[in-house]
Each structure stands twice: as C-alpha cells, then as structure tokens.
Protein backbone atom coordinates (compact mmCIF):
# COMPACT_ATOMS: atom_id res chain seq x y z
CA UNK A 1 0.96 -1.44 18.80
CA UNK A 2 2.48 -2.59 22.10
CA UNK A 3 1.68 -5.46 21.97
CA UNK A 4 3.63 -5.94 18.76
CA UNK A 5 6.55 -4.60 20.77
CA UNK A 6 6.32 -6.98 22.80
CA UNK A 7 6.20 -9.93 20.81
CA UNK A 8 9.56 -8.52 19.04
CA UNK A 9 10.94 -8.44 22.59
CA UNK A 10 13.41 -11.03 23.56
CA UNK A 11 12.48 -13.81 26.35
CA UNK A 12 15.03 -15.03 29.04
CA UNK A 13 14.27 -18.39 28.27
CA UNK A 14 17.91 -20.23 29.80
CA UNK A 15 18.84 -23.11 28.44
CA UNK A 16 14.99 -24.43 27.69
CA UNK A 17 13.24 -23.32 25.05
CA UNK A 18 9.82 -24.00 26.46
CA UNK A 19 9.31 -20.90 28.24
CA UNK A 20 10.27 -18.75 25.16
CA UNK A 21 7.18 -20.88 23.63
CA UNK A 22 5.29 -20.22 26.55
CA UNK A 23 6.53 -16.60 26.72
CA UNK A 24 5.61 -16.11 23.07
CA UNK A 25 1.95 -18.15 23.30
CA UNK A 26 1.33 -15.45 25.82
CA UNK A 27 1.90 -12.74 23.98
CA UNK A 28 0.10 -13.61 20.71
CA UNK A 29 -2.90 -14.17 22.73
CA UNK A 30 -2.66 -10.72 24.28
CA UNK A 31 -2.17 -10.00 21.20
CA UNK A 32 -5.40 -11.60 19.73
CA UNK A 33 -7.56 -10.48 22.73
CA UNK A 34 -5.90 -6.49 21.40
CA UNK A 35 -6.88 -6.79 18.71
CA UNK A 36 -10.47 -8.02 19.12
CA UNK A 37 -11.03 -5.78 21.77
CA UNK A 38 -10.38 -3.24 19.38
CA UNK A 39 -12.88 -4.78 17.18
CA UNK A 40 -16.14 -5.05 19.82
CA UNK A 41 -15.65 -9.00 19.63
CA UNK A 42 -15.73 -10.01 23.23
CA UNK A 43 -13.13 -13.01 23.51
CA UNK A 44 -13.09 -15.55 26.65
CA UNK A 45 -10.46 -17.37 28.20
CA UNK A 46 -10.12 -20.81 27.08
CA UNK A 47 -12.86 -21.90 24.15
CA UNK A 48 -14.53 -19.44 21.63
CA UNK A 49 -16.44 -21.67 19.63
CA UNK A 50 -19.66 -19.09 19.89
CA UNK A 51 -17.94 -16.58 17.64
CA UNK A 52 -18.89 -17.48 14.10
CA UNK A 53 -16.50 -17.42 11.14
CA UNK A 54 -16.57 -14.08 10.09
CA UNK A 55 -15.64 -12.56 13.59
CA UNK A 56 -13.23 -15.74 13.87
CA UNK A 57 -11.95 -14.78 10.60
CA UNK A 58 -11.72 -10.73 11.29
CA UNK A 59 -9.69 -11.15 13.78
CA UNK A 60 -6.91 -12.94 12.51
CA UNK A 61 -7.43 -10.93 9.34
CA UNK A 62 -6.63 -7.30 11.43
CA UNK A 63 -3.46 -9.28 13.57
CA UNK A 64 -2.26 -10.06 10.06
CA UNK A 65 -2.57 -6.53 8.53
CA UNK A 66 -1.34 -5.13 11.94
CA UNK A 67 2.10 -7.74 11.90
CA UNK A 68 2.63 -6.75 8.32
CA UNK A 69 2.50 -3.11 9.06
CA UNK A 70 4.63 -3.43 12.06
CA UNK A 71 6.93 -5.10 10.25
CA UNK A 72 7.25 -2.97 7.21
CA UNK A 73 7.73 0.22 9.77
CA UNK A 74 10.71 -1.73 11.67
CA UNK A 75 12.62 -2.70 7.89
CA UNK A 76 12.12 1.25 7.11
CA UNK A 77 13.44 2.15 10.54
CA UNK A 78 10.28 3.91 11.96
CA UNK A 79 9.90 1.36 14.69
C-alpha cells in the first residue's frame, strides 16, 4: 500500500492551500490508477467514460476496502 502512505504523507503546501489540493488530487489518482492496475482495468489519462459501471464501480469499491484497512492497521499501530 504505498500509495496509501503517501496520501497520509504531509504536503509543503506554504501559505496556499491549493497545492496541498493539488498535491492530494495527485495522489488519489495514483492511487485509483493502483488500484485498477491491480484489477486488469486499463485506466487513461483524462476521460474514462468506456469503462462501464461495474468496472467504474469495482474500483472505487477496492480503494474503499483498501483506505479502510489502511486505516484500521494505523489506529492498531501496525502501520
């Protein structure tokens, strides 16, 4: 789950908070494209509109499960 680490990873964002955004939009999209690589869903930059619902769905679905589970290890101190 690296990715995950990195999301929990503070940004040096100054005095704006737009590049945390930025920062964090980054990751949750490395994040998503993770995640459906692991899956054998082929994601493209920009617009996915040829996936249908289930895959759509399956995805968010496993980053879910996965954020849960990363979670629950990190309040039990196994992170």
């Amino acid at each position: 789950m690296n990715s995950m680490n990195s999301m929990n990873s503070k940004t040096n964002s100054g005095s704006n908070g737009m590049s945390s955004r930025r920062s964090s939009k980054k990751k949750l999209q490395q994040f998503r494209n993770e995640v459906a690589s692991s899956m054998n869903i082929d994601l493209k930059q920009g617009y996915n509109g040829d996936l249908t619902s289930r895959e759509a769905g399956s995805i968010g679905g496993e980053m879910v499960k996965r954020m849960i589970a990363y979670a629950e290890d990190s309040l039990n101190g196994e992170n």
